[in-house]
PDB file of N, CA and C in Angstrom:
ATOM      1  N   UNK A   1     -24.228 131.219  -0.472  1.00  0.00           N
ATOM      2  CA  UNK A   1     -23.034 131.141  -1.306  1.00  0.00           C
ATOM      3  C   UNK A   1     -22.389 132.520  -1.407  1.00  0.00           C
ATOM      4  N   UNK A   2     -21.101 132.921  -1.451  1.00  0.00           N
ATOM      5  CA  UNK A   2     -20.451 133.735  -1.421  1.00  0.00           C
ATOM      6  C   UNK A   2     -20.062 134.303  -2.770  1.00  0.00           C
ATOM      7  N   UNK A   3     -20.255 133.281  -3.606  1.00  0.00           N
ATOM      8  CA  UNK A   3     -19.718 133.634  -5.196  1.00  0.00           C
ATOM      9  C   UNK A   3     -21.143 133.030  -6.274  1.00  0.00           C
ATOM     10  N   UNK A   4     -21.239 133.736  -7.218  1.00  0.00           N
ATOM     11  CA  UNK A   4     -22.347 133.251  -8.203  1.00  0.00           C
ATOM     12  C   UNK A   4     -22.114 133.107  -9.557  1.00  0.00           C
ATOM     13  N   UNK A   5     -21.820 131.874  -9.948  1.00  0.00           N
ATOM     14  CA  UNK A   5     -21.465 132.082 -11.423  1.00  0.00           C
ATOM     15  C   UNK A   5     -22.806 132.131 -12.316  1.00  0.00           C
ATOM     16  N   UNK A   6     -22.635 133.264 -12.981  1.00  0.00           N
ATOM     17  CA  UNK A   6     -23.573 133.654 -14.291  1.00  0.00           C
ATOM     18  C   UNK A   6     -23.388 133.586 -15.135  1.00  0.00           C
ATOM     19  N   UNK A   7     -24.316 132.555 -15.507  1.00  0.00           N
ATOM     20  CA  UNK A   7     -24.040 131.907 -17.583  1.00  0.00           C
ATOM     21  C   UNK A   7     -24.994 133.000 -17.990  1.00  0.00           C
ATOM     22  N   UNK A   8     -24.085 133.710 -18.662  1.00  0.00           N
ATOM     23  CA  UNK A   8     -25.475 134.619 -19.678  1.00  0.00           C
ATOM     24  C   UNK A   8     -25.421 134.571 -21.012  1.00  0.00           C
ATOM     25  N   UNK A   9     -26.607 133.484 -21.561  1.00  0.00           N
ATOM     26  CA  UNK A   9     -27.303 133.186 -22.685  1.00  0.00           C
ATOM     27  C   UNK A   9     -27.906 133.971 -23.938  1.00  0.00           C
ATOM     28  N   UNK A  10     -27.295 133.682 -24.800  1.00  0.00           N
ATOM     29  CA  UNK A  10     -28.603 133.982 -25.673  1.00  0.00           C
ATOM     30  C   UNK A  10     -30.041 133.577 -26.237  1.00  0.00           C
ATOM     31  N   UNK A  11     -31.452 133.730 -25.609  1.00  0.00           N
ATOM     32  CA  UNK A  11     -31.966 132.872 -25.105  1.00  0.00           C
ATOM     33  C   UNK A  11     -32.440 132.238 -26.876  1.00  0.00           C
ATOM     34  N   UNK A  12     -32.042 133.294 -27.852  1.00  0.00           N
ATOM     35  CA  UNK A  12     -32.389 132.631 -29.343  1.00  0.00           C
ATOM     36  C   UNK A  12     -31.335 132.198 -29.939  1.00  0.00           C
ATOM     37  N   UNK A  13     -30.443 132.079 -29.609  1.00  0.00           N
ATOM     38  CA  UNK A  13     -29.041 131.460 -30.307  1.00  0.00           C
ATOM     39  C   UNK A  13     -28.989 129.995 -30.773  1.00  0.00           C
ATOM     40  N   UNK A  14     -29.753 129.427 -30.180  1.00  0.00           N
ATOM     41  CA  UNK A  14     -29.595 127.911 -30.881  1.00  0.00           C
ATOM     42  C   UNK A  14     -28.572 126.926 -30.122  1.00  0.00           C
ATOM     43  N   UNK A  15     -28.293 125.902 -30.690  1.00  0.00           N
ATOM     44  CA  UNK A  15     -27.169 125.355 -30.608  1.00  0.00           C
ATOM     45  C   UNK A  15     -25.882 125.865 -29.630  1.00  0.00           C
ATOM     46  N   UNK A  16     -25.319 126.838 -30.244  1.00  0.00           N
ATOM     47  CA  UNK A  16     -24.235 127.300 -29.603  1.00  0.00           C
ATOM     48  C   UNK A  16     -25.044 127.998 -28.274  1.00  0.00           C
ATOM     49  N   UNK A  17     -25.806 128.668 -27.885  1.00  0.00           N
ATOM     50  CA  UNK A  17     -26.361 128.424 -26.493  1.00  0.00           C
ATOM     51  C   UNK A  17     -26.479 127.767 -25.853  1.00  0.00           C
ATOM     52  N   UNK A  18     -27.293 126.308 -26.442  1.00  0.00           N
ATOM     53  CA  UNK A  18     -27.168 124.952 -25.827  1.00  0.00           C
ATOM     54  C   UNK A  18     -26.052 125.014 -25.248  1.00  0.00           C
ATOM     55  N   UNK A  19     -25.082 124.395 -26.162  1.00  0.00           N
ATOM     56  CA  UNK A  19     -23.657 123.618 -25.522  1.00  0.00           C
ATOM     57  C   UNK A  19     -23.275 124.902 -24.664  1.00  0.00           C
ATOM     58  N   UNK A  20     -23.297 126.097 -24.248  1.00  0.00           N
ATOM     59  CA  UNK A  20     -22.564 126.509 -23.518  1.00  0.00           C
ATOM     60  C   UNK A  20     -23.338 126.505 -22.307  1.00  0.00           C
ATOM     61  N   UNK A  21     -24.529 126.432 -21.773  1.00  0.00           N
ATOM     62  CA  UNK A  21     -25.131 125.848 -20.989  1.00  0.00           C
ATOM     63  C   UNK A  21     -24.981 124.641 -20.619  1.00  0.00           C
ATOM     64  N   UNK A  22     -24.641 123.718 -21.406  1.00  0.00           N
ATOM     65  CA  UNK A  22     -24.249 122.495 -21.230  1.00  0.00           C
ATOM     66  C   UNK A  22     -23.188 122.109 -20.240  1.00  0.00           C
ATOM     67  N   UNK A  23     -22.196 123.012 -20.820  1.00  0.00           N
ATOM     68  CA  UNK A  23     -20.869 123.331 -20.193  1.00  0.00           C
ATOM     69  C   UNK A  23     -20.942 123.901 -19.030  1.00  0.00           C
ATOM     70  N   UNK A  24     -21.798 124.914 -18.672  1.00  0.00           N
ATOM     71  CA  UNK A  24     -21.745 125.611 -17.516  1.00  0.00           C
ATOM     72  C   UNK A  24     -22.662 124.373 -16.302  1.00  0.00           C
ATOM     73  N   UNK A  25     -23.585 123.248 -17.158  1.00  0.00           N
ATOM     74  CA  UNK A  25     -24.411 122.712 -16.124  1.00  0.00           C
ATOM     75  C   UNK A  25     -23.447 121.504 -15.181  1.00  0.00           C
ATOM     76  N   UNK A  26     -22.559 121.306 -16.373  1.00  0.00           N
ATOM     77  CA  UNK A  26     -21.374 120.248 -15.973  1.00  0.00           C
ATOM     78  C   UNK A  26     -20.742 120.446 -14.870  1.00  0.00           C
ATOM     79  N   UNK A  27     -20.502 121.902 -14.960  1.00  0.00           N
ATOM     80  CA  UNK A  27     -19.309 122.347 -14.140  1.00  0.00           C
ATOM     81  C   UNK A  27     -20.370 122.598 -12.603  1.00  0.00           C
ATOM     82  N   UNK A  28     -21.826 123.109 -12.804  1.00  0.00           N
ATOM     83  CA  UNK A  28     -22.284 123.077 -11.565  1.00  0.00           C
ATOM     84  C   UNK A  28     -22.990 121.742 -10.642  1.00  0.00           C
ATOM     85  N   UNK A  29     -22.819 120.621 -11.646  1.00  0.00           N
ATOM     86  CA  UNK A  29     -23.125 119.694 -10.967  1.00  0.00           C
ATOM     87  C   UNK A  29     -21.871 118.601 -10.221  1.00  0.00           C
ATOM     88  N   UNK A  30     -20.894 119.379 -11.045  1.00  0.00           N
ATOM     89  CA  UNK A  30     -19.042 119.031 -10.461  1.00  0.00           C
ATOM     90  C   UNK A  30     -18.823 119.335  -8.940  1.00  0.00           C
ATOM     91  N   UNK A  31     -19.501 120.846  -9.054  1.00  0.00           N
ATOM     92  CA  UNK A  31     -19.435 121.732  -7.470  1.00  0.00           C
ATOM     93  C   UNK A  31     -20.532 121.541  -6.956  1.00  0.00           C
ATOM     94  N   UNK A  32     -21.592 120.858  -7.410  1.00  0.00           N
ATOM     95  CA  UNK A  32     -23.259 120.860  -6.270  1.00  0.00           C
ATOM     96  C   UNK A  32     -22.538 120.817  -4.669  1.00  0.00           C
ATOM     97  N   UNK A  33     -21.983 120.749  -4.135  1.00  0.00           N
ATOM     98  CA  UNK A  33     -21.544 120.441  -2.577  1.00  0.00           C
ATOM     99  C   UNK A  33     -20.884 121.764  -2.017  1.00  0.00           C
ATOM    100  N   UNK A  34     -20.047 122.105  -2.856  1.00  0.00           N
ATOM    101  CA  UNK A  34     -19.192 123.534  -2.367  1.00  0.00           C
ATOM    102  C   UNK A  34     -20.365 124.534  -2.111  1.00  0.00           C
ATOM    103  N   UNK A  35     -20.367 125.134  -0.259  1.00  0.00           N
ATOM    104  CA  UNK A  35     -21.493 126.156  -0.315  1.00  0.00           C
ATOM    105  C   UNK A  35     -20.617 127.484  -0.758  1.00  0.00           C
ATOM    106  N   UNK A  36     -19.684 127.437  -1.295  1.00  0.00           N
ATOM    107  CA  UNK A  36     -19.225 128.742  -1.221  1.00  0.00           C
ATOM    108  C   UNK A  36     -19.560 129.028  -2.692  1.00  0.00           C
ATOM    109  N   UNK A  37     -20.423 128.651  -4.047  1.00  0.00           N
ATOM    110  CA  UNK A  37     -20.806 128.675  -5.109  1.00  0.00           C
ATOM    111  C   UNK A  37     -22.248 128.958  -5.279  1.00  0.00           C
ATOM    112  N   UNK A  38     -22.758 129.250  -5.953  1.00  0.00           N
ATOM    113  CA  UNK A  38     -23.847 128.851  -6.525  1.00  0.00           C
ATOM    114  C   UNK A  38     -24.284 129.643  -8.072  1.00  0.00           C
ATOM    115  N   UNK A  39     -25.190 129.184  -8.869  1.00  0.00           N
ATOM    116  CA  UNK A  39     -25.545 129.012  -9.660  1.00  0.00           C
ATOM    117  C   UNK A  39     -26.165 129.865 -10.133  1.00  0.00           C
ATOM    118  N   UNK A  40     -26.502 130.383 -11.691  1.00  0.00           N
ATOM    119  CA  UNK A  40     -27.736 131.065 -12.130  1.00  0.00           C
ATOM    120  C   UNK A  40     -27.617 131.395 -13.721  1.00  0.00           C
ATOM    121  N   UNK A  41     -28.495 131.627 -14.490  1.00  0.00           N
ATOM    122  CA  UNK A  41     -28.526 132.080 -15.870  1.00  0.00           C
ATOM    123  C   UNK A  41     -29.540 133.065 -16.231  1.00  0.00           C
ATOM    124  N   UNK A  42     -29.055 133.679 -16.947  1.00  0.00           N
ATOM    125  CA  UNK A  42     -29.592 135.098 -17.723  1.00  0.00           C
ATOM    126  C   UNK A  42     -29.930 134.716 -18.532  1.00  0.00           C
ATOM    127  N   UNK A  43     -31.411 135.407 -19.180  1.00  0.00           N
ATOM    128  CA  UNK A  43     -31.568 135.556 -20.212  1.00  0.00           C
ATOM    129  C   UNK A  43     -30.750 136.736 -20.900  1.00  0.00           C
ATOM    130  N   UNK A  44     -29.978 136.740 -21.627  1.00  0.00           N
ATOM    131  CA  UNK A  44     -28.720 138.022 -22.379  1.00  0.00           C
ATOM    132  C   UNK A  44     -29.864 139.234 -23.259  1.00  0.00           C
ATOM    133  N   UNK A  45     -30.619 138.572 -23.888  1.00  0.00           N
ATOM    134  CA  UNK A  45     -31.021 139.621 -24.923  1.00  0.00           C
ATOM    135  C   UNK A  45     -32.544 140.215 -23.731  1.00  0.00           C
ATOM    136  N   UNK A  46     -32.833 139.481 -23.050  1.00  0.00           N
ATOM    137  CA  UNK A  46     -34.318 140.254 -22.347  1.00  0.00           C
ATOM    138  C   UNK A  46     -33.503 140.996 -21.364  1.00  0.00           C
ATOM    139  N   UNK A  47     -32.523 141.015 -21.026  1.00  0.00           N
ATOM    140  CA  UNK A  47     -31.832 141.381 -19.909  1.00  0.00           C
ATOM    141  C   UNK A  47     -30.444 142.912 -20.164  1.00  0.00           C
ATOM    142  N   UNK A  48     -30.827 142.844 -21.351  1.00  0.00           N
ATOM    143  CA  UNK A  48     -29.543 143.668 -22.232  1.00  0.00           C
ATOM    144  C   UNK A  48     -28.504 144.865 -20.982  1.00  0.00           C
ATOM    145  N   UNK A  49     -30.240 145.915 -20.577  1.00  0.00           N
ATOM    146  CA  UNK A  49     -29.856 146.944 -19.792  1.00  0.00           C
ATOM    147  C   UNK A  49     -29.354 146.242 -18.690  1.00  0.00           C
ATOM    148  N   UNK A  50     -29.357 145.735 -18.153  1.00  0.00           N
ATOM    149  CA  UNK A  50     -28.933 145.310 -16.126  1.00  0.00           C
ATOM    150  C   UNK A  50     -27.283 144.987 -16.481  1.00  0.00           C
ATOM    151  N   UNK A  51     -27.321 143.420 -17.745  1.00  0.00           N
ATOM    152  CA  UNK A  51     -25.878 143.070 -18.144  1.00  0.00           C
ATOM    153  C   UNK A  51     -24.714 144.612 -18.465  1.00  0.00           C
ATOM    154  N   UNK A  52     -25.579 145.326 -19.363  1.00  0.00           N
ATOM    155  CA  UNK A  52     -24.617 146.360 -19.691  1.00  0.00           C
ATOM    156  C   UNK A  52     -23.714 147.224 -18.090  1.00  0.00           C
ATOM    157  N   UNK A  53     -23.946 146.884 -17.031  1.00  0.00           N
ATOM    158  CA  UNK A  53     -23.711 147.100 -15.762  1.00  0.00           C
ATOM    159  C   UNK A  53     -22.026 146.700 -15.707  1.00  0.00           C
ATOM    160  N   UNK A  54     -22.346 145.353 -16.282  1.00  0.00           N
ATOM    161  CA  UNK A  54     -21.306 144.190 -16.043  1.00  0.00           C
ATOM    162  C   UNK A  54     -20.416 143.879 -17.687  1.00  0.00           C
ATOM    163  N   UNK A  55     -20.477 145.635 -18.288  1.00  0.00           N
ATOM    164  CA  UNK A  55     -20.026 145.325 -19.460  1.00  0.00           C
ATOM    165  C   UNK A  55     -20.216 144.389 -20.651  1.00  0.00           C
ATOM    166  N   UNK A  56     -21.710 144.135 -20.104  1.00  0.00           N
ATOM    167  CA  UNK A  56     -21.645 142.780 -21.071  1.00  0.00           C
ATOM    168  C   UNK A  56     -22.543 143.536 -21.906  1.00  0.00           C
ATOM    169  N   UNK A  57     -22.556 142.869 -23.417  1.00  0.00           N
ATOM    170  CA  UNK A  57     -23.674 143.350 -24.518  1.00  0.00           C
ATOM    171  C   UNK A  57     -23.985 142.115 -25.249  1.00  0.00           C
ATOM    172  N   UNK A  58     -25.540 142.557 -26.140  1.00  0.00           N
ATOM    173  CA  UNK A  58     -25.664 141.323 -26.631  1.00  0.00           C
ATOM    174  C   UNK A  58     -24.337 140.582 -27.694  1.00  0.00           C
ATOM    175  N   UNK A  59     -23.804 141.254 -28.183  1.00  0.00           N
ATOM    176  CA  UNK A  59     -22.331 140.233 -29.092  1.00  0.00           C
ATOM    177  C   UNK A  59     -21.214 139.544 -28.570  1.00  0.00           C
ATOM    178  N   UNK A  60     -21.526 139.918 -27.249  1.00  0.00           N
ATOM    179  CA  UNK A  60     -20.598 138.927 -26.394  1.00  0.00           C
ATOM    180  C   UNK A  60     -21.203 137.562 -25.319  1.00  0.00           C
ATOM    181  N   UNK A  61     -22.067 137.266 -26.461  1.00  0.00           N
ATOM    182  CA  UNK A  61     -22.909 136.024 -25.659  1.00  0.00           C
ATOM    183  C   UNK A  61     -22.815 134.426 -26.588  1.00  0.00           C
ATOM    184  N   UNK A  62     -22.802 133.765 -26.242  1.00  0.00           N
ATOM    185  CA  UNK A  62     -23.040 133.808 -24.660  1.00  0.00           C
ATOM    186  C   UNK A  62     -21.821 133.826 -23.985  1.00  0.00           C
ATOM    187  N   UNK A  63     -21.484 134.230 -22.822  1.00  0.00           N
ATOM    188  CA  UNK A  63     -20.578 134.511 -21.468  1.00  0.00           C
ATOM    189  C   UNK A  63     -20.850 134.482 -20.153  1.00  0.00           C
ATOM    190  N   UNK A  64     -19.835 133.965 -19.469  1.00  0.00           N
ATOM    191  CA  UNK A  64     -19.920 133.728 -18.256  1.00  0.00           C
ATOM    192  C   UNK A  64     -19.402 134.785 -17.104  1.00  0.00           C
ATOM    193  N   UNK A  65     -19.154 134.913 -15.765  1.00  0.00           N
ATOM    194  CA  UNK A  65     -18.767 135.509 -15.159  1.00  0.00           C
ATOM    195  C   UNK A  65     -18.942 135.149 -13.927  1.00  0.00           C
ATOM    196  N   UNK A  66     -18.295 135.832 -12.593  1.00  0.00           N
ATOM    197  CA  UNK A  66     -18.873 135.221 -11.303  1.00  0.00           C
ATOM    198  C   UNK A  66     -18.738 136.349 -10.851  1.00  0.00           C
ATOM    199  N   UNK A  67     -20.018 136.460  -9.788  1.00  0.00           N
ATOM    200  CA  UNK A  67     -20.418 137.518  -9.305  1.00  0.00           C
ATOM    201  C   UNK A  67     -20.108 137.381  -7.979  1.00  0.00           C
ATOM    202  N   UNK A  68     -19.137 137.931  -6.900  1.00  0.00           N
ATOM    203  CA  UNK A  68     -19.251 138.466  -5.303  1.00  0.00           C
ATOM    204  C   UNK A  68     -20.196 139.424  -5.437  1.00  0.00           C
ATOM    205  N   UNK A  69     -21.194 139.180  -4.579  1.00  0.00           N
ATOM    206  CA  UNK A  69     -22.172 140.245  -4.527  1.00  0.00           C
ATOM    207  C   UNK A  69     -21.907 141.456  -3.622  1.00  0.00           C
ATOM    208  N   UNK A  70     -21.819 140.619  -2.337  1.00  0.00           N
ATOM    209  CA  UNK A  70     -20.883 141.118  -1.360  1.00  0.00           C
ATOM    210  C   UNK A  70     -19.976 142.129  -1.223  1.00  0.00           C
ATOM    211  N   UNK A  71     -19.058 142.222  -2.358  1.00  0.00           N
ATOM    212  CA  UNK A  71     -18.407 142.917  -1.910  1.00  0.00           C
ATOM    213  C   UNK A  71     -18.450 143.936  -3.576  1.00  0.00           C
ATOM    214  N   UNK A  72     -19.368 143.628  -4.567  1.00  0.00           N
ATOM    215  CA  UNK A  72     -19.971 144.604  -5.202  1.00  0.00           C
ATOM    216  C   UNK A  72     -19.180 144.289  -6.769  1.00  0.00           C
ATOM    217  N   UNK A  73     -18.395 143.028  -6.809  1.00  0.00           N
ATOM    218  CA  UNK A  73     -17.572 143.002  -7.842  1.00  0.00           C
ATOM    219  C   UNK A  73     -17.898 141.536  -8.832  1.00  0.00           C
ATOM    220  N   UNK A  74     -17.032 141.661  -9.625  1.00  0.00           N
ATOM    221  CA  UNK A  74     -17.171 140.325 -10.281  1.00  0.00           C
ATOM    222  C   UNK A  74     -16.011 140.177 -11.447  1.00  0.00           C
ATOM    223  N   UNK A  75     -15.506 138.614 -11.885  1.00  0.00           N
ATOM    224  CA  UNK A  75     -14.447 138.146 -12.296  1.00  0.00           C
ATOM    225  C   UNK A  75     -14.902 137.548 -13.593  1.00  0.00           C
ATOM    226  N   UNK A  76     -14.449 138.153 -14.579  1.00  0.00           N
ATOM    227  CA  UNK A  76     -14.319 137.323 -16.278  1.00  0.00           C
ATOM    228  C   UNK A  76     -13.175 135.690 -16.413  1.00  0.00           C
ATOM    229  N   UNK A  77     -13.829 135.167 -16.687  1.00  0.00           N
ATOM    230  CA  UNK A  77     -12.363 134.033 -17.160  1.00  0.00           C
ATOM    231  C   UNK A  77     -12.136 134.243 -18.462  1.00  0.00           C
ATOM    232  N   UNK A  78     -10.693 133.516 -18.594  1.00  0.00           N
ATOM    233  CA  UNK A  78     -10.653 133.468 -20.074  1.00  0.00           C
ATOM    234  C   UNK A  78     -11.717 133.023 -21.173  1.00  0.00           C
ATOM    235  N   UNK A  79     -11.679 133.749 -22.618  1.00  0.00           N
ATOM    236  CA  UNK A  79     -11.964 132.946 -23.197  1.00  0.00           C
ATOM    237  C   UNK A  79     -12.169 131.508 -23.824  1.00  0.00           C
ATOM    238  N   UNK A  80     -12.801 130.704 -22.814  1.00  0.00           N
ATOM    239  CA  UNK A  80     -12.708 128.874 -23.165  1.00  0.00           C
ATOM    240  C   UNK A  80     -14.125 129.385 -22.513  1.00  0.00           C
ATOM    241  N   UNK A  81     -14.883 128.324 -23.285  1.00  0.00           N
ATOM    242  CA  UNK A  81     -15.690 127.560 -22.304  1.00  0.00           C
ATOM    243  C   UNK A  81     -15.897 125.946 -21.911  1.00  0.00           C
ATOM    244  N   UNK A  82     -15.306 125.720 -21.510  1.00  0.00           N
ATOM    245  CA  UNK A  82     -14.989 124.264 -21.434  1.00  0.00           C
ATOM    246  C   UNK A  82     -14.767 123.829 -19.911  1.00  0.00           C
ATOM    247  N   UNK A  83     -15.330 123.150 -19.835  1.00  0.00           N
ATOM    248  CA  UNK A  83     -16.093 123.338 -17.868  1.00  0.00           C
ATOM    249  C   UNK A  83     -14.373 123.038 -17.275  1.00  0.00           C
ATOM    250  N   UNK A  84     -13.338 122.354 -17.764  1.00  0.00           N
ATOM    251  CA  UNK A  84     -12.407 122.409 -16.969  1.00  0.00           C
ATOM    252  C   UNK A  84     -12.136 123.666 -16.545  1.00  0.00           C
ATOM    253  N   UNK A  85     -11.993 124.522 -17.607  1.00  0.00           N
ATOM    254  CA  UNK A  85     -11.145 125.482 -17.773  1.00  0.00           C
ATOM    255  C   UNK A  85     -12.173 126.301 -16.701  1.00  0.00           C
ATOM    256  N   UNK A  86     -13.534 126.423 -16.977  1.00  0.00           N
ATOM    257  CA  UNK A  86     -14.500 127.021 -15.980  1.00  0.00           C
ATOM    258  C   UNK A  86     -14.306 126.451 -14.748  1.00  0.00           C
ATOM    259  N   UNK A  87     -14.004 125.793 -14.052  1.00  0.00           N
ATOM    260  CA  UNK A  87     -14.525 124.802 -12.745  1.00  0.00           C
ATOM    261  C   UNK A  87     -12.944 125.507 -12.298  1.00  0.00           C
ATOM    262  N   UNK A  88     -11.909 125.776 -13.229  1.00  0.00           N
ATOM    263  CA  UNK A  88     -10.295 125.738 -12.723  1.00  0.00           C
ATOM    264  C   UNK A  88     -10.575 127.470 -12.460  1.00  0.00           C
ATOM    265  N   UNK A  89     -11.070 128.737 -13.632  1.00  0.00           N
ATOM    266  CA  UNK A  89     -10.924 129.786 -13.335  1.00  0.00           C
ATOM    267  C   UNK A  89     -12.108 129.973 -11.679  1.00  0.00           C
ATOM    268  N   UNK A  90     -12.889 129.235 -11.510  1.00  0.00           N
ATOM    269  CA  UNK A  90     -13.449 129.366 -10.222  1.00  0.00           C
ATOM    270  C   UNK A  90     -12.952 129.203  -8.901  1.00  0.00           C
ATOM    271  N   UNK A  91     -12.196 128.114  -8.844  1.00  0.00           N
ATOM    272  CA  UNK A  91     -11.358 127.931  -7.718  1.00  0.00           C
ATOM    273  C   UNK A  91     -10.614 129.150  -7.261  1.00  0.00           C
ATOM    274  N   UNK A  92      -9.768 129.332  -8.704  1.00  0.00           N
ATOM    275  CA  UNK A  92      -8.951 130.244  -8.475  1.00  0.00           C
ATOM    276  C   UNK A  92      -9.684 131.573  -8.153  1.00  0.00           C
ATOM    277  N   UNK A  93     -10.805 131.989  -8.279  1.00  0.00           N
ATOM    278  CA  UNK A  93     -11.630 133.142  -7.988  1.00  0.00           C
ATOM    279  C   UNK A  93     -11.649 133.351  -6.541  1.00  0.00           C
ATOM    280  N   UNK A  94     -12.081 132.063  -5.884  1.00  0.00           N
ATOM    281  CA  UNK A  94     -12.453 131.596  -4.751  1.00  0.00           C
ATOM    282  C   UNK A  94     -11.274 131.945  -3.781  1.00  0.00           C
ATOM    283  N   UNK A  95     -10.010 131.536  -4.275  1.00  0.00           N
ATOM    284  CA  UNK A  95      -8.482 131.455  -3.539  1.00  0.00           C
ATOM    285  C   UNK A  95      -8.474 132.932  -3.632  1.00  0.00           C
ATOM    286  N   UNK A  96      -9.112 133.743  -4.357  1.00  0.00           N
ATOM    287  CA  UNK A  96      -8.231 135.239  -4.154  1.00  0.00           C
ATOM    288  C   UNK A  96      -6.829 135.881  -5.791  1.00  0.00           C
ATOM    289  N   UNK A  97      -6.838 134.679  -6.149  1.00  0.00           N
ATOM    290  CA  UNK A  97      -6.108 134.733  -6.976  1.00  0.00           C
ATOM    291  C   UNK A  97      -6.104 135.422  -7.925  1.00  0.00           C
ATOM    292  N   UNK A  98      -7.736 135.955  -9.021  1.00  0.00           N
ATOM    293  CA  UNK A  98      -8.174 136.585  -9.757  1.00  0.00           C
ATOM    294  C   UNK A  98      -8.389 138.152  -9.557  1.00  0.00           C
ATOM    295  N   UNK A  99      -7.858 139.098 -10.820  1.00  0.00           N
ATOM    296  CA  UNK A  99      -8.141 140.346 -10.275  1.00  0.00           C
ATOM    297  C   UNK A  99      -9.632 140.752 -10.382  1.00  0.00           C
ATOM    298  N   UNK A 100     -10.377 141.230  -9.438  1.00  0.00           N
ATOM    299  CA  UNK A 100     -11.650 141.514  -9.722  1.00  0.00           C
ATOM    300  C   UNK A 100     -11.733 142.718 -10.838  1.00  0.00           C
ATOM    301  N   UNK A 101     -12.999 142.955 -11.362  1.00  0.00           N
ATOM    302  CA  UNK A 101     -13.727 144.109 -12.204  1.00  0.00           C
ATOM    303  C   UNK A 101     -15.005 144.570 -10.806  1.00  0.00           C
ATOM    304  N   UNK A 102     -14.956 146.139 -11.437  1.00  0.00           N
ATOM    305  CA  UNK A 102     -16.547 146.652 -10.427  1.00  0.00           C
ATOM    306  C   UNK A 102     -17.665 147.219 -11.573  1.00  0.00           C
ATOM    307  N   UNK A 103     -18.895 146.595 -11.173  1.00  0.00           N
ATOM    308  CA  UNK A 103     -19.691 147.394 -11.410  1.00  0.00           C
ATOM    309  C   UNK A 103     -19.549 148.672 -12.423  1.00  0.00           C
ATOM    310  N   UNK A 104     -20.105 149.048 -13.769  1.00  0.00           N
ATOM    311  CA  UNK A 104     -20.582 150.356 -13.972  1.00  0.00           C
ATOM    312  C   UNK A 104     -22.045 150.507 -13.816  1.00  0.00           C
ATOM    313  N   UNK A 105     -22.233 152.331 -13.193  1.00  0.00           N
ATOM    314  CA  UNK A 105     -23.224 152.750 -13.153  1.00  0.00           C
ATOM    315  C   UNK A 105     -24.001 151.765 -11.700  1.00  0.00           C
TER     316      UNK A 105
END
């Protein structure tokens, strides 16, 4: 897969972790066929240092993102999590359409 979307969890959050996993599982069983995707989840709080890479910290969880590894970058969507809105900012990732973010550190 060329692109990796990363749900990163809070793995003690409860509820609102659930459903946003929920949301993210929707949207990857929408795309199970597209090889140009694939899948994965973080633990957010065991993982704090690596995320902080990717700007992320624990108060901004849970959040998503998609990672080109490839070419060293990766793309935020809007604030929704709601697998349309996820499954729609992916495409558009995919098309080129989205401005990428790089890496800190």
């Amino acid at each position: 897969a060329h692109f990796t979307v990363v749900a990163v969890h809070d793995e003690f959050g409860g509820q609102k972790s659930a459903r946003f996993l929920d949301n993210v599982k929707t949207v990857a069983k929408r795309l199970r066929g597209d090889k140009n995707v694939a899948f994965a989840n973080i633990k957010g709080i065991k993982w704090t240092d690596y995320l902080s890479t990717y700007n992320i910290s624990e108060k901004d969880l849970p959040r998503v993102f998609v990672l080109e590894q490839t070419r060293n970058r990766f793309f935020y969507p809007p604030p929704s999590n709601s697998p349309d809105d996820l499954q729609t900012f992916i495409a558009e990732v995919i098309e080129g359409k989205i401005k990428p973010q790089r890496r800190v550190g």
